[in-house]
N, C-alpha and C. Protein backbone atom coordinates (compact mmCIF):
# COMPACT_ATOMS: atom_id res chain seq x y z
N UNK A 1 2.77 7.10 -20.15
CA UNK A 1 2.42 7.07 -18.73
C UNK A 1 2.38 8.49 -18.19
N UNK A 2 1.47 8.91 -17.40
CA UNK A 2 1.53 10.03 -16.67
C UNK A 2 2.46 10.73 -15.83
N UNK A 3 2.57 11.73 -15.53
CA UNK A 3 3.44 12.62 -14.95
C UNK A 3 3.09 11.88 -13.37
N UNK A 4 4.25 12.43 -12.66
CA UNK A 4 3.60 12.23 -11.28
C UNK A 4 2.74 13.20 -10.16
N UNK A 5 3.19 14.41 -11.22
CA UNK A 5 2.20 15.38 -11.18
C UNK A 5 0.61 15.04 -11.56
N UNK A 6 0.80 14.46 -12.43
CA UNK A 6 -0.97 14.72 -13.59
C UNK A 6 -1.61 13.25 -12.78
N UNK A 7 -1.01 12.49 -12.10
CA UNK A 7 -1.22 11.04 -11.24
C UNK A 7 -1.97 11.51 -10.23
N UNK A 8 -1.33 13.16 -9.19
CA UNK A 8 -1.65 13.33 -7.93
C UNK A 8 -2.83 14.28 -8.54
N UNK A 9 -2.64 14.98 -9.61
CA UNK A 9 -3.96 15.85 -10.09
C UNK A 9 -5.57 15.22 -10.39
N UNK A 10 -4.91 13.98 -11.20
CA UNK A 10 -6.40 13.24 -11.40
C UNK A 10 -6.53 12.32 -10.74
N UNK A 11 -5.85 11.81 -9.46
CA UNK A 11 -6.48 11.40 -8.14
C UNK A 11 -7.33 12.36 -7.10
N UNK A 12 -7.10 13.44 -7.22
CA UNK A 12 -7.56 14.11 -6.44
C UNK A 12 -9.28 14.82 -7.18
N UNK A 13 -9.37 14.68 -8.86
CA UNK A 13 -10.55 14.72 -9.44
C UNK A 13 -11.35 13.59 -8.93
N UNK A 14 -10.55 12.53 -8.94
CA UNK A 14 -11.14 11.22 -8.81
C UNK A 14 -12.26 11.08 -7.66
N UNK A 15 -11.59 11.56 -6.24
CA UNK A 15 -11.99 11.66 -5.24
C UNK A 15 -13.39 12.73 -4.87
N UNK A 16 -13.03 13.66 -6.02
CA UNK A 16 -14.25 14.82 -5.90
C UNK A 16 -15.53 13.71 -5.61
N UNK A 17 -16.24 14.47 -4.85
CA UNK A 17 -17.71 13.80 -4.54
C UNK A 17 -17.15 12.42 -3.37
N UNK A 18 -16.10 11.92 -3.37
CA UNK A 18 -16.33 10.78 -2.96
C UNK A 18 -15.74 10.96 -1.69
N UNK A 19 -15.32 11.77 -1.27
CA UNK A 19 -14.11 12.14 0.38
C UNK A 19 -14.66 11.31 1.36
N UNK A 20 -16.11 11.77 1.22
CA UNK A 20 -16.87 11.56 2.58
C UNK A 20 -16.82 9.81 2.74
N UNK A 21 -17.03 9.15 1.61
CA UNK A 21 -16.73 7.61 1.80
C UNK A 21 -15.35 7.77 2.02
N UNK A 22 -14.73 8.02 1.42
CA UNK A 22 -13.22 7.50 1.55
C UNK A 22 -12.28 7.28 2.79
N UNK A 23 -12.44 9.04 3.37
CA UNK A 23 -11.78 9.44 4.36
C UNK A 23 -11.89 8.22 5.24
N UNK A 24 -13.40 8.27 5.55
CA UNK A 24 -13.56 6.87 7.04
C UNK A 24 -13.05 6.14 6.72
N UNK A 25 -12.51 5.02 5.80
CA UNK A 25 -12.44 4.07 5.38
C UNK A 25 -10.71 3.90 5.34
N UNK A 26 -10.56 5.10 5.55
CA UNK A 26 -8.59 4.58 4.99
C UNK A 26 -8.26 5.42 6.82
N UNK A 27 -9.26 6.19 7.55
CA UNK A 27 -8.87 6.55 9.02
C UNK A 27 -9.51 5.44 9.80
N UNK A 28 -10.06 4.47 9.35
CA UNK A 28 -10.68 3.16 10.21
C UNK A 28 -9.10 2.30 9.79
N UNK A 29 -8.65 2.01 8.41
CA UNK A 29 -7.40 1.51 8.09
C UNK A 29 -6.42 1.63 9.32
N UNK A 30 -5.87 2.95 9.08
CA UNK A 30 -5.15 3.29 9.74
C UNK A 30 -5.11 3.38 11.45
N UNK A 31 -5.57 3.53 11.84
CA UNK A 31 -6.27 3.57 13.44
C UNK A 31 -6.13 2.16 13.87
N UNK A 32 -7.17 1.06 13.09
CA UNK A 32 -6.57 -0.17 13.47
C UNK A 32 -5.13 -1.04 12.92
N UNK A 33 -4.97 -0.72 11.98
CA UNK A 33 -3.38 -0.97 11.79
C UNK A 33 -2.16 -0.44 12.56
N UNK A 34 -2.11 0.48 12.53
CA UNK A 34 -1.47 1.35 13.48
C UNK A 34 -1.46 2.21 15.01
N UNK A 35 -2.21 2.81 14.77
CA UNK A 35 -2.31 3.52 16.39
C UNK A 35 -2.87 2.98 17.23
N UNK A 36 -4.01 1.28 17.32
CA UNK A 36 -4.52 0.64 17.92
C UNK A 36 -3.50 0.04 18.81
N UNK A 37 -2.85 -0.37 17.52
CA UNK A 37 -1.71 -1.27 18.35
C UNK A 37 -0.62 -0.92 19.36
N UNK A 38 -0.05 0.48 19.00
CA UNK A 38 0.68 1.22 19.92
C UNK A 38 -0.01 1.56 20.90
N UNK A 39 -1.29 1.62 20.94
CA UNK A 39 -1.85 2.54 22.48
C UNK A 39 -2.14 1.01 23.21
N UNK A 40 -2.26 -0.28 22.48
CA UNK A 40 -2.89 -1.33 23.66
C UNK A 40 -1.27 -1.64 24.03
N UNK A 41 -0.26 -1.51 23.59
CA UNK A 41 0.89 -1.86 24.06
C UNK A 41 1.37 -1.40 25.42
N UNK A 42 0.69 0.08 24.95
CA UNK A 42 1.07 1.23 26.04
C UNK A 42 0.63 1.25 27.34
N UNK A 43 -0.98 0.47 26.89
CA UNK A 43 -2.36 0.30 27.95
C UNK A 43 -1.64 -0.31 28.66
N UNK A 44 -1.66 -1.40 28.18
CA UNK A 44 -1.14 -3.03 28.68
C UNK A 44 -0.35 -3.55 29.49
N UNK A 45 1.00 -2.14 29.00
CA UNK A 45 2.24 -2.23 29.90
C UNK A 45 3.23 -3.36 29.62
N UNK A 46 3.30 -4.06 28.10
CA UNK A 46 3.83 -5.32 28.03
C UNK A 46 5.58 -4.78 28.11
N UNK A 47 6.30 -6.13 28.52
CA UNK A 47 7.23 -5.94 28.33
C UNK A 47 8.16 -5.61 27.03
N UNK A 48 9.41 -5.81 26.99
CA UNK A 48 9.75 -6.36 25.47
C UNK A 48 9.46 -7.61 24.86
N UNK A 49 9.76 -8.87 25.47
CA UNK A 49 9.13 -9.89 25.20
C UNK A 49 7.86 -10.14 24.61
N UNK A 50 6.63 -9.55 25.90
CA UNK A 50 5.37 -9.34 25.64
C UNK A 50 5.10 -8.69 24.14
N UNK A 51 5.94 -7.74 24.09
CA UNK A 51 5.45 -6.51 23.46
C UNK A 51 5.78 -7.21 21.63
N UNK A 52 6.98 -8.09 21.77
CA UNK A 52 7.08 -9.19 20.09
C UNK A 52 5.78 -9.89 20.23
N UNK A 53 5.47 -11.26 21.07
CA UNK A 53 4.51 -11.23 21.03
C UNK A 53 3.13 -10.62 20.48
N UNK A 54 2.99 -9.86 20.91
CA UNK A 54 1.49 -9.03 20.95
C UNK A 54 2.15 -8.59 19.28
N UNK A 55 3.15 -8.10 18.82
CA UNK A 55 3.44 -7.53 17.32
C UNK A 55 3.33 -8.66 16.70
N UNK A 56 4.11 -9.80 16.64
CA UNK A 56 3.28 -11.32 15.64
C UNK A 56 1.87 -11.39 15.53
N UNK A 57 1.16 -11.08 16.60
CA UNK A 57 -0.06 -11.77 16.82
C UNK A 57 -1.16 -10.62 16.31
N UNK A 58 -0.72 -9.56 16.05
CA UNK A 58 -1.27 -8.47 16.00
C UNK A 58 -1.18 -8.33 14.35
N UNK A 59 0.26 -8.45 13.77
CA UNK A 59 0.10 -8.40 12.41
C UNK A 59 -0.39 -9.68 11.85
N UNK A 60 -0.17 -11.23 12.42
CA UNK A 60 -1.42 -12.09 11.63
C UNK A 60 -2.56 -11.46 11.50
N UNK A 61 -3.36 -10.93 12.88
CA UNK A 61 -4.54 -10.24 12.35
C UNK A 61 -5.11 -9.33 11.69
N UNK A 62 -3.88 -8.55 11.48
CA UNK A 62 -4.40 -7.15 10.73
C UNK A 62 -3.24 -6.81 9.22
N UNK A 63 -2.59 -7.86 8.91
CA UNK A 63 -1.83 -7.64 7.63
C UNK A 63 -2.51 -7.41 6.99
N UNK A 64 -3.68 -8.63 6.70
CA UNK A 64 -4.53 -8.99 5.00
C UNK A 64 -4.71 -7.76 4.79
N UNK A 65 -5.46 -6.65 5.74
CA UNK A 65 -6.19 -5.27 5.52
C UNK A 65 -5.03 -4.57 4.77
N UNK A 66 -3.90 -4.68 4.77
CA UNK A 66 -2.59 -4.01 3.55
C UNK A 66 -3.31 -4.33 2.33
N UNK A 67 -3.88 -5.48 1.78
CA UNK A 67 -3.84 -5.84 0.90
C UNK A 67 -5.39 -5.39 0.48
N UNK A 68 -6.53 -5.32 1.60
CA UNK A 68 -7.51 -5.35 1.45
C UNK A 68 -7.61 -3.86 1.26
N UNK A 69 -6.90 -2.39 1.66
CA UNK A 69 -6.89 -1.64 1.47
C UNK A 69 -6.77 -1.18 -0.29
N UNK A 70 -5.99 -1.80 -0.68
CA UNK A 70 -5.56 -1.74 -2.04
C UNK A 70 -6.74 -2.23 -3.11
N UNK A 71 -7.57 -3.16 -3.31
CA UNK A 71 -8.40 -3.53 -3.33
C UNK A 71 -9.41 -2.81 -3.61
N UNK A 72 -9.75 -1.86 -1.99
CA UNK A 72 -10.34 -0.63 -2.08
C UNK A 72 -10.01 0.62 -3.16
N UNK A 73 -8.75 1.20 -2.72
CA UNK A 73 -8.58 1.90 -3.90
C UNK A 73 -8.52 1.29 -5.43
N UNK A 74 -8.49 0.27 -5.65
CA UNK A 74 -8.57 -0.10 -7.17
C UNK A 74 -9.96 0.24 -7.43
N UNK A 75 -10.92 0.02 -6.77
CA UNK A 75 -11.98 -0.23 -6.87
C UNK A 75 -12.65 1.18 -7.70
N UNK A 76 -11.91 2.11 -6.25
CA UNK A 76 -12.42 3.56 -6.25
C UNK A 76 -12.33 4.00 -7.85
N UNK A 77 -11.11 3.88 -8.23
CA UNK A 77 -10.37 4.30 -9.67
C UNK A 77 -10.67 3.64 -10.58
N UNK A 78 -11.06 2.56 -10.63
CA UNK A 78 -11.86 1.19 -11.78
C UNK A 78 -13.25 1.83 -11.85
N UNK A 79 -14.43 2.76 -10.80
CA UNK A 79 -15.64 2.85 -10.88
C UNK A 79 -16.61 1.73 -10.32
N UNK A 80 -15.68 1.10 -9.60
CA UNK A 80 -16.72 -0.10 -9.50
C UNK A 80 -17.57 0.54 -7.77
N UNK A 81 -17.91 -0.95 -7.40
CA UNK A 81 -18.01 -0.85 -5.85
C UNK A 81 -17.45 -0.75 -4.70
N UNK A 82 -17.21 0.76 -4.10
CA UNK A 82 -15.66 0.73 -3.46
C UNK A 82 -16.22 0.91 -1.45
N UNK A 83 -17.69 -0.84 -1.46
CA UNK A 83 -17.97 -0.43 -0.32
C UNK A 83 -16.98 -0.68 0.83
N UNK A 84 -16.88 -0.27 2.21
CA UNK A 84 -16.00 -0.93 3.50
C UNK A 84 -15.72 -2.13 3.81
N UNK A 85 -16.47 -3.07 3.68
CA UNK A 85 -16.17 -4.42 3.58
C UNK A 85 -15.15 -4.78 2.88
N UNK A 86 -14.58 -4.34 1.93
CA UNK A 86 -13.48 -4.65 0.66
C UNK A 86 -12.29 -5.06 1.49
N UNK A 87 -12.00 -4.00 2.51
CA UNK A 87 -10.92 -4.05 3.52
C UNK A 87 -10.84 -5.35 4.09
N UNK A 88 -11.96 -6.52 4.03
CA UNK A 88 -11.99 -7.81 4.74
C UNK A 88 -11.62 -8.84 3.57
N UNK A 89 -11.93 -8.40 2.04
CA UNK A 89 -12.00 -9.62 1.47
C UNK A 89 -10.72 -10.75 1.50
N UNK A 90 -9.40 -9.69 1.65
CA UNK A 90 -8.38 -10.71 1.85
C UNK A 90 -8.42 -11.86 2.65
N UNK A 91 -9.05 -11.74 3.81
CA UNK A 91 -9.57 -12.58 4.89
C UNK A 91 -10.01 -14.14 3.89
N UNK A 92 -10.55 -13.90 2.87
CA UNK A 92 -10.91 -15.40 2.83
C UNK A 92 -10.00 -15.81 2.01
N UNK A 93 -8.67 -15.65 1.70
CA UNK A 93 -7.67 -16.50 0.99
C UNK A 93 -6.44 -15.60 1.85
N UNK A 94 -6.61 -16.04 3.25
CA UNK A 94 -5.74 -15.68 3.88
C UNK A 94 -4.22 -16.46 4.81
N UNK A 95 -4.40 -17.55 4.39
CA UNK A 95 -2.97 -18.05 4.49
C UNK A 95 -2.03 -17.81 3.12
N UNK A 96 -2.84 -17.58 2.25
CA UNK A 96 -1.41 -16.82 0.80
C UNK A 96 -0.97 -15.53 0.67
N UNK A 97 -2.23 -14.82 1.27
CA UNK A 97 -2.14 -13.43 1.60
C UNK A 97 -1.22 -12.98 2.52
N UNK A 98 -0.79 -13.76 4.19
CA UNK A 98 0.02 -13.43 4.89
C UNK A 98 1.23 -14.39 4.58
N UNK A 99 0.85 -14.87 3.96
CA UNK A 99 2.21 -15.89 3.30
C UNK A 99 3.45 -14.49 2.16
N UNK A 100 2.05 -14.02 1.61
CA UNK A 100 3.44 -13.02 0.74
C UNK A 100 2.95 -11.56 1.01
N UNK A 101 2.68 -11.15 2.34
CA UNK A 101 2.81 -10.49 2.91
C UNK A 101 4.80 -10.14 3.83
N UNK A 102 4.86 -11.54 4.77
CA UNK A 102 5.68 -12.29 5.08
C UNK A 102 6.88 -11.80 4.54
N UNK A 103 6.45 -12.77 3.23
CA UNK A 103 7.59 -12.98 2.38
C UNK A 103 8.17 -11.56 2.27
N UNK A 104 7.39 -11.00 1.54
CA UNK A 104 7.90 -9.22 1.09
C UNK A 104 8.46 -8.32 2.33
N UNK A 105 8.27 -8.80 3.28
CA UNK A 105 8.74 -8.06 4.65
C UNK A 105 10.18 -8.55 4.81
N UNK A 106 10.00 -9.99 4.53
CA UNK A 106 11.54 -10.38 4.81
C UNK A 106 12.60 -9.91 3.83
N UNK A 107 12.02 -10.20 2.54
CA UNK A 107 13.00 -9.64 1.39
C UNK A 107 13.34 -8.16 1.98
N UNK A 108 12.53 -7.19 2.01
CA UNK A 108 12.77 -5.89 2.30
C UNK A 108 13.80 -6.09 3.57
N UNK A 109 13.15 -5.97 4.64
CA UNK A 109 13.81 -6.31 5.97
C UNK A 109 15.40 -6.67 5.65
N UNK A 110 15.39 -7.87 5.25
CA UNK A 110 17.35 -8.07 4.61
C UNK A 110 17.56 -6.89 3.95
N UNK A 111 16.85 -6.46 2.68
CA UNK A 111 17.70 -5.36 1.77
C UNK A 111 18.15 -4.23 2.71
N UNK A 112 17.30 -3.72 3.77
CA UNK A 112 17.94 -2.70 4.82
C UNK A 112 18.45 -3.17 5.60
N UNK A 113 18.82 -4.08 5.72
CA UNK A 113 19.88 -4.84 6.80
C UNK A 113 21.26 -4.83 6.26
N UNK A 114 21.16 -4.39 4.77
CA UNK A 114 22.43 -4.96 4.16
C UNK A 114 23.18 -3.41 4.18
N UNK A 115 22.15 -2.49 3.99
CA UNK A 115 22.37 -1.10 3.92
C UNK A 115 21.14 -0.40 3.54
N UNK A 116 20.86 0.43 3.40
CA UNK A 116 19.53 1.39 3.39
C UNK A 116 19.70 1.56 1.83
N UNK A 117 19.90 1.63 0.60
CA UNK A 117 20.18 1.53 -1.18
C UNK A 117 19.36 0.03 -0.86
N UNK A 118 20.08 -0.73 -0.82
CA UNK A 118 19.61 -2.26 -1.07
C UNK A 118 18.39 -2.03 -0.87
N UNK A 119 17.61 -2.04 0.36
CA UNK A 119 16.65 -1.72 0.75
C UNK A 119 15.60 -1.29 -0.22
N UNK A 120 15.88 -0.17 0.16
CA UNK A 120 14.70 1.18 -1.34
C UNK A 120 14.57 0.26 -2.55
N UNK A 121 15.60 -0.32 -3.35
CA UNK A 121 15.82 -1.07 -4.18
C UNK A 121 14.87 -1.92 -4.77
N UNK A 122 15.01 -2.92 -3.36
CA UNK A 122 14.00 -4.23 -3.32
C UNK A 122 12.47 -3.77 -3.14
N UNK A 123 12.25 -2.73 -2.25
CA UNK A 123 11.16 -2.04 -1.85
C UNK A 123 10.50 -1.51 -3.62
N UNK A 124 11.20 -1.17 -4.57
CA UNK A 124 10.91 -0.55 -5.61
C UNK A 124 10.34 -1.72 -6.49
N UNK A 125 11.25 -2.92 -6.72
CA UNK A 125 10.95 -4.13 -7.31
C UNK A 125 9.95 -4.54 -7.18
N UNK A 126 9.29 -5.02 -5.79
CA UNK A 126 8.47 -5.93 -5.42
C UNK A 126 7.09 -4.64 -4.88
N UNK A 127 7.36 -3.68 -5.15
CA UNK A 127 6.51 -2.63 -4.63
C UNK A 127 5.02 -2.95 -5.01
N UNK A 128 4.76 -3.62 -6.41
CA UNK A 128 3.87 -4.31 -6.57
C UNK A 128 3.17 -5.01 -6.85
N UNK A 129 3.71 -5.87 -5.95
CA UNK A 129 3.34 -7.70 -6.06
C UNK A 129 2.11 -7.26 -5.25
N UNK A 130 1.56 -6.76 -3.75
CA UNK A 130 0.33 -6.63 -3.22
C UNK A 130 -0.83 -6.09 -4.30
N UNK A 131 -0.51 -5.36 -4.84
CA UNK A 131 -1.45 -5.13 -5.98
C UNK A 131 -1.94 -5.87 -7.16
N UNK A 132 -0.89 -6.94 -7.39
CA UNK A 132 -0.93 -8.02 -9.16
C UNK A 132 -2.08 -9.12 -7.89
N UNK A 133 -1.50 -9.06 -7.07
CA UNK A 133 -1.71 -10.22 -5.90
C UNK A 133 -3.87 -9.48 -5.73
N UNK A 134 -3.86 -8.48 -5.17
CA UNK A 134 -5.44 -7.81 -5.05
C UNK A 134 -6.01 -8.34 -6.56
N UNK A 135 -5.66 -8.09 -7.37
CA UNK A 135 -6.56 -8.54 -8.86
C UNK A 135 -6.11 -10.27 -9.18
N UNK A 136 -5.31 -10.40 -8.38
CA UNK A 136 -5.14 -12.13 -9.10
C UNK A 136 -4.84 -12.99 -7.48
N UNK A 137 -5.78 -12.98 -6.86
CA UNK A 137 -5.25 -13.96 -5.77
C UNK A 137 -4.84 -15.53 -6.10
N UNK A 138 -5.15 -15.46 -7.43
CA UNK A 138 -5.03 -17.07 -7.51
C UNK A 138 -4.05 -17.61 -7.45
N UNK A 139 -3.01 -16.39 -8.20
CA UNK A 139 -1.29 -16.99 -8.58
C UNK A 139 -0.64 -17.33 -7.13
N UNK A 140 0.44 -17.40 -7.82
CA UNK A 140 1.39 -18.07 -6.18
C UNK A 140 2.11 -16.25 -5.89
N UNK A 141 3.05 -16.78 -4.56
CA UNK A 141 3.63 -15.66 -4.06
C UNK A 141 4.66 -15.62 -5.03
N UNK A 142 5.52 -16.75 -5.67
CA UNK A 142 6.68 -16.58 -6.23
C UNK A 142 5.72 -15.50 -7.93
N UNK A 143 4.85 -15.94 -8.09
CA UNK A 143 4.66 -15.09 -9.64
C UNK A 143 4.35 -13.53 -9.23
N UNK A 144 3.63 -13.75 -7.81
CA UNK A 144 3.21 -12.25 -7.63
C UNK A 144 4.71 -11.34 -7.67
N UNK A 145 5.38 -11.89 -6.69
CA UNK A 145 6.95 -10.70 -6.78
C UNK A 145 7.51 -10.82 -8.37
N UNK A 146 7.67 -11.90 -9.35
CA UNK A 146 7.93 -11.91 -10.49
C UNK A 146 7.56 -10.89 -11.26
N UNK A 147 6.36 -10.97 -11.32
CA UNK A 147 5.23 -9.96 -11.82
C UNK A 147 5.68 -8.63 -11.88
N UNK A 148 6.03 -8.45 -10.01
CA UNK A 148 5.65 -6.69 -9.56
C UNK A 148 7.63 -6.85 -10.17
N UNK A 149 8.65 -7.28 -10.34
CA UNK A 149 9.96 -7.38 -10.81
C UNK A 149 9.37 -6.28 -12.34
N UNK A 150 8.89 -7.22 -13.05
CA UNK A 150 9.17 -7.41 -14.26
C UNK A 150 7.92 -5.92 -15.39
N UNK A 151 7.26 -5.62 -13.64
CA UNK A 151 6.13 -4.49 -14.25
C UNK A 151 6.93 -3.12 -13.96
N UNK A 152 7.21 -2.72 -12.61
CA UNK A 152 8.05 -1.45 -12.33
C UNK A 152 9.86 -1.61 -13.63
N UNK A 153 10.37 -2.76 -14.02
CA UNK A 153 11.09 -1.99 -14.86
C UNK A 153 11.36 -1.18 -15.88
N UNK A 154 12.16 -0.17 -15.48
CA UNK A 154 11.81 1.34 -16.25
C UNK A 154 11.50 2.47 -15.23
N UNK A 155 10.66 1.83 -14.19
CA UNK A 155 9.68 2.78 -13.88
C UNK A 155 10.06 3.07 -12.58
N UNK A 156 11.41 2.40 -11.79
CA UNK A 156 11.78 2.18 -10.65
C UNK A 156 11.94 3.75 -9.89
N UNK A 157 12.57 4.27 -10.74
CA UNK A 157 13.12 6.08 -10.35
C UNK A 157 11.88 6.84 -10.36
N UNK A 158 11.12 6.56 -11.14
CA UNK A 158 10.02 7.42 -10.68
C UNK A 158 8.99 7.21 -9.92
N UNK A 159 8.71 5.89 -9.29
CA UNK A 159 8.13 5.22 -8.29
C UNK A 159 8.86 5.97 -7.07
N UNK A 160 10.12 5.87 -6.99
CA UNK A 160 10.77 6.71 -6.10
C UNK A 160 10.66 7.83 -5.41
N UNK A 161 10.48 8.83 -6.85
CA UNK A 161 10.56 10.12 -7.15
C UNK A 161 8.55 10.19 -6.40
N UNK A 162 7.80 9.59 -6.70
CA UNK A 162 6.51 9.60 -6.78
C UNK A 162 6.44 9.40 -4.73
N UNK A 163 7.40 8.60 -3.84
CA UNK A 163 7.40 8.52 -2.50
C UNK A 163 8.02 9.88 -2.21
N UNK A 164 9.09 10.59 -3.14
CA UNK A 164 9.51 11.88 -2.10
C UNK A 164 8.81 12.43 -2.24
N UNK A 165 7.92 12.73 -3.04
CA UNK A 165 6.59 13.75 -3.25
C UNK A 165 5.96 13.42 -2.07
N UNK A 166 5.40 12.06 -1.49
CA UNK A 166 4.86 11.38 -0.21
C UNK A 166 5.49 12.15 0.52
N UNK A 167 6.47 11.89 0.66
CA UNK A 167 7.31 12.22 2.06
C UNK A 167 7.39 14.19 2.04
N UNK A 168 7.59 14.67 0.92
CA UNK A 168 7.24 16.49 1.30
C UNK A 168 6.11 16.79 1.63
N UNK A 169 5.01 16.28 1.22
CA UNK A 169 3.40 16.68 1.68
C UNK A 169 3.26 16.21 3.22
N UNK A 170 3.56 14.99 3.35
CA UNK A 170 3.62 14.74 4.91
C UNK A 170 4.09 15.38 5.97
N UNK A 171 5.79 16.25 5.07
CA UNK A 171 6.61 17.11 6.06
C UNK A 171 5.43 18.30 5.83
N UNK A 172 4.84 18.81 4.97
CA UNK A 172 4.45 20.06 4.70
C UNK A 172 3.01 20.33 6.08
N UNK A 173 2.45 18.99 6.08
CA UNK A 173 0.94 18.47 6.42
C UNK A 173 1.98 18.90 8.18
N UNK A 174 2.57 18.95 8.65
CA UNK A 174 3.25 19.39 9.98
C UNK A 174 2.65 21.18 10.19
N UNK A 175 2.47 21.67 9.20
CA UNK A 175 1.91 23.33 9.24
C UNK A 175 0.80 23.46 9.47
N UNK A 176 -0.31 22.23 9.35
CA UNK A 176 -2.06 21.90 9.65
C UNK A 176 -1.81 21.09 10.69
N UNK A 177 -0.71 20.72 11.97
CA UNK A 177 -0.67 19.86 12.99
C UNK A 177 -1.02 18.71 12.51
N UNK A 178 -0.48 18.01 11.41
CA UNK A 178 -1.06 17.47 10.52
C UNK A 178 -2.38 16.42 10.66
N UNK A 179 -3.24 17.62 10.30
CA UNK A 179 -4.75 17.87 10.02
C UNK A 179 -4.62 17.08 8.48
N UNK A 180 -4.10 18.01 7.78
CA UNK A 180 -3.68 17.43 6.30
C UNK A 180 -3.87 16.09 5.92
N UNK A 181 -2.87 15.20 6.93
CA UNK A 181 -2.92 13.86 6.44
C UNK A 181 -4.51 13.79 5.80
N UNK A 182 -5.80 13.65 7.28
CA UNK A 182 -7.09 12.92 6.72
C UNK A 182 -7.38 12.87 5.25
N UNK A 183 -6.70 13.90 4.32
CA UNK A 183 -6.70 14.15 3.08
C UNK A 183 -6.01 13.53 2.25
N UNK A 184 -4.38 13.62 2.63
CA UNK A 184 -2.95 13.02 2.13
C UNK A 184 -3.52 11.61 1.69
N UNK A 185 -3.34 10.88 3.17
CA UNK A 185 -3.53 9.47 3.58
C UNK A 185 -4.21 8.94 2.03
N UNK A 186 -5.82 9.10 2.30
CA UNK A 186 -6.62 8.36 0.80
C UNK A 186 -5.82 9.10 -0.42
N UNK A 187 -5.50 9.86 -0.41
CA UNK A 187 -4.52 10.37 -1.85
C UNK A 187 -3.33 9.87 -2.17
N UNK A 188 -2.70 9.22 -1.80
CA UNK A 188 -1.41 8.56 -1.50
C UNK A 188 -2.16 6.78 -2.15
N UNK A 189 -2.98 6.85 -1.30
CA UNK A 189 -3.80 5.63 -1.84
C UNK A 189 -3.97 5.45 -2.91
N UNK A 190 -5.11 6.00 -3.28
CA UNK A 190 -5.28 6.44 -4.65
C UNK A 190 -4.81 6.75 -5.91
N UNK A 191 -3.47 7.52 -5.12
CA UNK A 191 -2.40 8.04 -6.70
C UNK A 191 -1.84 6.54 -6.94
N UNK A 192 -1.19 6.16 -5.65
CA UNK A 192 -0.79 4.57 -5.99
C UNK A 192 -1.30 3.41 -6.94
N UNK A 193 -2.59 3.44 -6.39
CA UNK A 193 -3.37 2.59 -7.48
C UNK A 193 -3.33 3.33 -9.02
N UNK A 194 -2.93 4.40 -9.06
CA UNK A 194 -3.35 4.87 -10.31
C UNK A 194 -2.21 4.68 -10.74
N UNK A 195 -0.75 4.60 -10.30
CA UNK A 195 -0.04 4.25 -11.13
C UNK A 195 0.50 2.90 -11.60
N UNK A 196 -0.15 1.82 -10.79
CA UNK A 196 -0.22 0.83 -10.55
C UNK A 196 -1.15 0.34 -12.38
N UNK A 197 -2.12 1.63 -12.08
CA UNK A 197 -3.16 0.94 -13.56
C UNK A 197 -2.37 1.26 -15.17
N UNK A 198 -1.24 2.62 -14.39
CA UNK A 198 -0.45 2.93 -15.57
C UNK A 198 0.42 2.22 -16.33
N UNK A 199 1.20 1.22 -14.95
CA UNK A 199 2.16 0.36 -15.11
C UNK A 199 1.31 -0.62 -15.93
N UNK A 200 0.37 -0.69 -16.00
CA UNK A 200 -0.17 -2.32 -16.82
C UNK A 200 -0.46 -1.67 -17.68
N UNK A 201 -0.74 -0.32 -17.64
CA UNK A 201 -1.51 0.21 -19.47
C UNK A 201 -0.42 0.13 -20.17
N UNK A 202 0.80 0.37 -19.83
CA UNK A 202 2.40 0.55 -20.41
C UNK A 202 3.05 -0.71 -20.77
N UNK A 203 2.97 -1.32 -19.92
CA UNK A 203 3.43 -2.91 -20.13
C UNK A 203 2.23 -3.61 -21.35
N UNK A 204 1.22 -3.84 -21.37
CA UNK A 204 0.31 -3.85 -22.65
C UNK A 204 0.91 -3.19 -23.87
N UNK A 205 0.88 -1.64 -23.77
CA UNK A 205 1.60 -1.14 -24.89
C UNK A 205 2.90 -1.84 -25.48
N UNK A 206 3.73 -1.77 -24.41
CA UNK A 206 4.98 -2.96 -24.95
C UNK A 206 5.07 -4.03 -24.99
N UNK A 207 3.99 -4.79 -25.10
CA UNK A 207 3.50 -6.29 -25.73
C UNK A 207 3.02 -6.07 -27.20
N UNK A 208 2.13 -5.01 -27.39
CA UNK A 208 1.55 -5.02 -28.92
C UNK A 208 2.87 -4.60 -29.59
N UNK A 209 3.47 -3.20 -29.34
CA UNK A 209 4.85 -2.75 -29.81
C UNK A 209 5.89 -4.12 -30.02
């Protein structure tokens, strides 16, 4: 399996030629996942009450795109067709999709409830069930977390190690007012999926082995 170095190096080959699709596509992501929602809150003036509300109703509509994002980057890194629409396909098997969406929020959600270790922990385990789940919508939620259990072991510490790298470029991307991210963001993407393709090239290997 690759370094987490040689992961962020040949994601970033990967991307050569392709920025100009990409960028829009993971700053359309983000914008409506995120900053949409905080500024209509803000617009709006909801209360606290209001303001759960409008967050239920807001992530039924815009979870699947977690999943549909991923999707995208597989796509990018597979060679296939990595058009904007991809971001919707979750939409049509979307009561299983926010079903173990859900699910994985709650598991997490308790593990940092119990303490912040637990947390990271479970976050490492199930880190990727959304991804077994993007190439196999068919299975259930219980095989998808099985799956993402039984693929990251081994690999848990450096999945880890592979987010503080996340988290220094992000602190670093603060010196470009972070300008940086538009770049980070799809690279983060991208390296993900790529180690995501590593974890199955590795797990294969230790089936023939």
């Amino acid at each position: 399996m690759r370094s987490n170095l040689d992961l962020l190096r040949d994601s970033v080959d990967m991307l050569s030629g392709k920025w100009a699709d990409v960028i829009p596509t993971f700053f359309f992501y983000g914008i409506l996942t995120q900053v949409f929602s905080e500024f209509l809150k803000l617009y709006l003036g909801y209360g606290p009450f209001q303001g759960v509300i409008f967050d239920i109703a807001y992530f039924a509509l815009t979870a699947p795109m977690s999943v549909g994002i991923i999707i995208y980057s597989l796509a990018v890194i597979n060679k296939k067709d990595f058009s904007f629409n991809l971001l919707f396909r979750p939409y049509d098997n979307y009561l299983k999709t926010i079903g173990l969406i859900f699910v994985l929020s709650i598991i997490i959600i308790g593990g940092f409830a119990l303490f912040i270790i637990p947390g990271i922990i479970l976050s490492l385990i199930f880190s990727m069930s959304l991804y077994i789940f993007a190439e196999e919508p068919q299975i259930t939620i219980g095989e998808a977390l099985r799956k993402s259990s039984e693929l990251t072991k081994g690999y848990r510490t450096k999945l880890f190690l592979l987010g503080l790298i996340y988290a220094g470029l992000v602190i670093l991307s603060l010196f470009t007012l972070f300008i940086g991210l538009i770049w980070l963001i799809p690279l983060f993407g991208i390296t993900s999926a790529n180690f995501y393709n590593d974890l199955k090239s590795t797990q294969r290997l230790k089936k023939i082995s």
